[in-house]
Protein backbone atom coordinates (compact mmCIF):
# COMPACT_ATOMS: atom_id res chain seq x y z
CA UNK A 1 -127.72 -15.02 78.66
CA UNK A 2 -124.16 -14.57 78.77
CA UNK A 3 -122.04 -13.08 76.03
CA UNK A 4 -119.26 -15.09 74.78
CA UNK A 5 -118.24 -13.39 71.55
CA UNK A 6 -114.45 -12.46 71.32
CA UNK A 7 -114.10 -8.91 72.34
CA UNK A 8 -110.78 -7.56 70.12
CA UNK A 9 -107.54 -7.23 71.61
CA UNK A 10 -106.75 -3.54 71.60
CA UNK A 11 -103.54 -3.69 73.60
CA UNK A 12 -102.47 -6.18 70.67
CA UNK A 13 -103.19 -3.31 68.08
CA UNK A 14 -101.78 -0.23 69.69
CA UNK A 15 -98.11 -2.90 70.18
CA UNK A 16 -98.16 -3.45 66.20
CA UNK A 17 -98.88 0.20 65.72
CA UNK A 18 -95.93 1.25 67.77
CA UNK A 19 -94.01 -1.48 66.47
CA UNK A 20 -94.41 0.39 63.09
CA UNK A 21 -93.75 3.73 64.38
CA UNK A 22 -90.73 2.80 65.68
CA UNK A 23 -89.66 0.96 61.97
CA UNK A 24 -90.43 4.14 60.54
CA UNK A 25 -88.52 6.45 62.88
CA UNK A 26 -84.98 3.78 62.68
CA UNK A 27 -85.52 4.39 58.87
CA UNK A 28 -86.10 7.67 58.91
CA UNK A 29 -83.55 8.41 61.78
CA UNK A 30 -81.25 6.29 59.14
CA UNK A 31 -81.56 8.62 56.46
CA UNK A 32 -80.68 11.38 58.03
CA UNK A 33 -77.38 9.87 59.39
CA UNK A 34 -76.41 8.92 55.70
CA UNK A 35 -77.29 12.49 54.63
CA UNK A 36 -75.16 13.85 57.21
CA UNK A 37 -71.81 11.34 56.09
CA UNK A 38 -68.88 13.49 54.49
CA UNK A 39 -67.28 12.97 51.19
CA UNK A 40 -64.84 13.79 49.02
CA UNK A 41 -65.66 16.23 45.57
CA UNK A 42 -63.06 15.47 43.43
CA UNK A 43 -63.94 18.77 41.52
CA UNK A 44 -64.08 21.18 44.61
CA UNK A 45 -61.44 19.57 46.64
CA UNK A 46 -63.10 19.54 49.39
CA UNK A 47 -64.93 17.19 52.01
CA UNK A 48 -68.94 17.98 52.48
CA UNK A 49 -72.19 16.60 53.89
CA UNK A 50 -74.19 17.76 51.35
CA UNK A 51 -75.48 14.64 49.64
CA UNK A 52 -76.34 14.45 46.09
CA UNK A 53 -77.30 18.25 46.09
CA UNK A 54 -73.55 19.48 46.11
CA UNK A 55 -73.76 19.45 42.28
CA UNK A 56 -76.30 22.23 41.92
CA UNK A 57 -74.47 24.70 44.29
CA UNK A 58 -73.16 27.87 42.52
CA UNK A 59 -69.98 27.02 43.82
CA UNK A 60 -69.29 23.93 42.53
CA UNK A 61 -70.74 24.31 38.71
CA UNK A 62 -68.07 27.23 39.07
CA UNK A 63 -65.08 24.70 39.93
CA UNK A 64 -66.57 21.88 37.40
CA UNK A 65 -66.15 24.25 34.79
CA UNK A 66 -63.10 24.84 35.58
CA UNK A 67 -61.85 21.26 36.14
CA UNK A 68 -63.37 20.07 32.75
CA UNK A 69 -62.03 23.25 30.63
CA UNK A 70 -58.34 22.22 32.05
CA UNK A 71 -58.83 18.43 30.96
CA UNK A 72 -60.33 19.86 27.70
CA UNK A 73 -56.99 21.57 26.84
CA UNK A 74 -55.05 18.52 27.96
CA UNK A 75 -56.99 16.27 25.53
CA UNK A 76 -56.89 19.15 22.50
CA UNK A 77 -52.81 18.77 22.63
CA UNK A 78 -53.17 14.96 22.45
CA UNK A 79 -55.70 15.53 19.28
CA UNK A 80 -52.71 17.05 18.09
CA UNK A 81 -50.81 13.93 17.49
CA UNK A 82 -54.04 12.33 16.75
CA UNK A 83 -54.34 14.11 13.67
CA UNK A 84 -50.59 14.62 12.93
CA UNK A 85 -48.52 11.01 14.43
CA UNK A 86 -45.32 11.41 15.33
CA UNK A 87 -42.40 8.66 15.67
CA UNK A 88 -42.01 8.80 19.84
CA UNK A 89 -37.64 8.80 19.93
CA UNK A 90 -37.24 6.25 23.51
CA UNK A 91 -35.17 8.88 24.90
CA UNK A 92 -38.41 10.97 25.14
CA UNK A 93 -40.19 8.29 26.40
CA UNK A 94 -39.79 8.23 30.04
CA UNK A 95 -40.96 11.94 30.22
CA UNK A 96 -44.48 11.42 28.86
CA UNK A 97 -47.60 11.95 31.01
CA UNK A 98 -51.07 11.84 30.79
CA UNK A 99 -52.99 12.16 34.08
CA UNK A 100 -56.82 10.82 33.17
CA UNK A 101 -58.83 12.75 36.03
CA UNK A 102 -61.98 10.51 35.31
CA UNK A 103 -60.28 7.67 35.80
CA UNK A 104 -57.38 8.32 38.33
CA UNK A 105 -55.12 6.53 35.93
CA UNK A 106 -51.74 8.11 35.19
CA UNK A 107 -50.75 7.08 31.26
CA UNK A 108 -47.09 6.77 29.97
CA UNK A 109 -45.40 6.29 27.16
CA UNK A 110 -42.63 4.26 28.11
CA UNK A 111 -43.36 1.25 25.23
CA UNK A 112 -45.29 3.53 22.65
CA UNK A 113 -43.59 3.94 19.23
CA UNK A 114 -45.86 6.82 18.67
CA UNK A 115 -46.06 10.52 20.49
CA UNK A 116 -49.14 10.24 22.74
CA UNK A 117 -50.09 6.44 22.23
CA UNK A 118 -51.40 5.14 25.18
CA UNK A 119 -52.77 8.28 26.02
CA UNK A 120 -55.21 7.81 22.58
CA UNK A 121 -55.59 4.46 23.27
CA UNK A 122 -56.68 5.08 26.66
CA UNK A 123 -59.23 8.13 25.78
CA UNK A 124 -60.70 5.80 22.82
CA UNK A 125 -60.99 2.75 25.35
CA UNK A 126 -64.51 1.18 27.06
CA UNK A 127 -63.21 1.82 30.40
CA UNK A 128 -62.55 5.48 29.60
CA UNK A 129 -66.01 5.73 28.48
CA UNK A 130 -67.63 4.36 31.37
CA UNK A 131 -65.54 6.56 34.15
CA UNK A 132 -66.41 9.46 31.75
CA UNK A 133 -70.23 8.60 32.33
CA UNK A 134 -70.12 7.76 35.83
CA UNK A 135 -67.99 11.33 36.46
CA UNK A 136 -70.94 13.10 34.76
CA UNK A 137 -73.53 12.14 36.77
CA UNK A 138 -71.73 11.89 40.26
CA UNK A 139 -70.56 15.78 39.74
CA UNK A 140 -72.79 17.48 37.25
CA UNK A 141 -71.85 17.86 33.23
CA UNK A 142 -74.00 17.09 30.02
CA UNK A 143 -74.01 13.70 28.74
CA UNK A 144 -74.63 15.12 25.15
CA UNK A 145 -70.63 16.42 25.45
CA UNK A 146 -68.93 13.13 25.90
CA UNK A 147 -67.45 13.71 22.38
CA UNK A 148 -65.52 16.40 23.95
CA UNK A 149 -63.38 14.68 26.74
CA UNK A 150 -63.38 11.09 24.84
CA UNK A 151 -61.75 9.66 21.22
CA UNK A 152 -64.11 8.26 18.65
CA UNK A 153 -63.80 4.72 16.94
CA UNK A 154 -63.65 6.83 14.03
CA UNK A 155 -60.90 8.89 14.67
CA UNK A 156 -58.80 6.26 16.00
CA UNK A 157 -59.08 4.09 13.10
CA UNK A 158 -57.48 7.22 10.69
CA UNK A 159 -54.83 7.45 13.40
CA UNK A 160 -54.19 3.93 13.32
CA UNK A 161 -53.96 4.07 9.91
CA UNK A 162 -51.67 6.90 9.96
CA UNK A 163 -49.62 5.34 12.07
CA UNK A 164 -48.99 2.32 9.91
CA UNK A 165 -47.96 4.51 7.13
CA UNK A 166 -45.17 6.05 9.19
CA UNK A 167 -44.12 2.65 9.73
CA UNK A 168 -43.83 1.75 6.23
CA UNK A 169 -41.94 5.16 5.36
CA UNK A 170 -39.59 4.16 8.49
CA UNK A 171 -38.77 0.83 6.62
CA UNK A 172 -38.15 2.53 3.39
CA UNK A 173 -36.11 5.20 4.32
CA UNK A 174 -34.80 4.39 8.21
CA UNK A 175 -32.72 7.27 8.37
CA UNK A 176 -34.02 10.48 10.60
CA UNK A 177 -33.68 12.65 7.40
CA UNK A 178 -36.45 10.57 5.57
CA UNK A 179 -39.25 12.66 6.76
CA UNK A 180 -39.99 11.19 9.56
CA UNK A 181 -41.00 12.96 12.56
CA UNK A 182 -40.11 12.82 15.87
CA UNK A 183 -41.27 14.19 19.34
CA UNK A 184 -42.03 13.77 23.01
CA UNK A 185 -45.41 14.27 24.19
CA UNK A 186 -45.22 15.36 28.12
CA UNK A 187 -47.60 18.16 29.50
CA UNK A 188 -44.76 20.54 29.91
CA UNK A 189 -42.98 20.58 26.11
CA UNK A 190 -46.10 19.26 24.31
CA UNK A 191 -46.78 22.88 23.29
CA UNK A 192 -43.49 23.77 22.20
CA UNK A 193 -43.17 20.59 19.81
CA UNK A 194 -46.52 21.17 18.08
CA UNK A 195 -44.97 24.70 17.43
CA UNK A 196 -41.99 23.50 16.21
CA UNK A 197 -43.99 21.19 13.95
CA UNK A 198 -45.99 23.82 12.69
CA UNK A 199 -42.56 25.53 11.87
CA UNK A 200 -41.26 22.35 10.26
CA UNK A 201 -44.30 22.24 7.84
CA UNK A 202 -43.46 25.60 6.64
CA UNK A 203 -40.01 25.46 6.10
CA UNK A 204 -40.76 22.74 4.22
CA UNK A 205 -43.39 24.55 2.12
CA UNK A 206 -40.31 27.11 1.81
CA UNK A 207 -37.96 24.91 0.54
CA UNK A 208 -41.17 22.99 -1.80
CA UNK A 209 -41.13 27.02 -3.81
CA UNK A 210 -37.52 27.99 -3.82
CA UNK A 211 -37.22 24.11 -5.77
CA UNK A 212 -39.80 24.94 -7.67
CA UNK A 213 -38.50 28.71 -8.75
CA UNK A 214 -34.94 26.78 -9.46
CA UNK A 215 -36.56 24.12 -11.93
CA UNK A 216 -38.52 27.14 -13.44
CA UNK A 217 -34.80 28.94 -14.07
């Protein structure tokens, strides 16, 4: 008696297996030409094929240091005039810079009433805050420091308020001997006005004890 059950197809099996061996390979042969495209670290200047892994080399915790520490003293003088606002003269205007390295932006002053304006504006803002995040986790840093290269709510709120004290002050007494202060807040003299405002409060502490020792006489 013949046999006519349906023998399998193996030719049919080995084809799909291949098929799938040569899926995987393209993928896999895929990956390793994305691993091997170059870019750019911001933070070691430099272009490199070393994928995701860059971050953990000696090398470049070394430069992110570095790069972070430099943007840390950039953001300490512009606390400055966070804590202590000062009336922004337009002459002084067009020489204020703040280069934002998380978010490639470059900040002036050039319709700010206040010294360093924009620049708090900008390092309190959402979009700030999100660069900041993204920076952090494309080159290395810890997310529990964001305090450190950012402006809180809080803080601008007091400067704000601040701010709107000056103003009234300004419309009381408009003339530059009332008190009020004013400054320029570019990278290169931003050091050598918070001295001199440092020197202003103590001359006027000075001057607060020699009225007082007059009254007393």
């Amino acid at each position: 008696m013949a046999d006519h059950s349906v023998k399998p197809n193996t030719n049919s099996r080995l084809s799909f297996t291949n098929q799938n061996h040569n899926v995987t390979k393209r993928e896999e042969e895929k990956k390793k030409d994305k691993k091997c495209e170059f870019e750019f670290c911001k933070v070691c200047k430099l272009n490199h094929n070393q994928g995701p892994r860059h971050k953990y080399f000696p090398n470049h915790k070394t430069a992110l240091s570095s790069f972070l520490s430099r943007f840390q003293n950039k953001i300490n003088d512009v606390r400055f005039f966070l804590r202590n606002p000062k009336v922004l003269r337009p002459e002084h205007a067009d020489r204020n810079r703040f280069w934002c390295v998380f978010c490639d932006t470059d900040v002036d002053e050039l319709d700010s009433s206040f010294a360093c304006e924009n620049a708090i504006n900008h390092l309190a803002g959402g979009h700030h805050l999100k660069n900041l995040k993204h920076f952090l986790w494309q080159y290395g840093g810890k997310m529990d420091q964001l305090d450190k290269y950012r402006i809180s709510e809080t803080d601008l709120t007091k400067w704000e308020k601040k701010c709107e004290s000056l103003k009234v002050e300004a419309m009381v007494a408009p003339t530059e001997g009332s008190g009020l202060k004013y400054g320029a807040s570019n990278e290169l003299s931003i050091r050598y006005l918070i001295q001199d405002s440092l020197k202003f409060r103590t001359l006027v502490q000075i001057f607060m004890r020699l009225t007082f020792r007059i009254q007393v006489c």
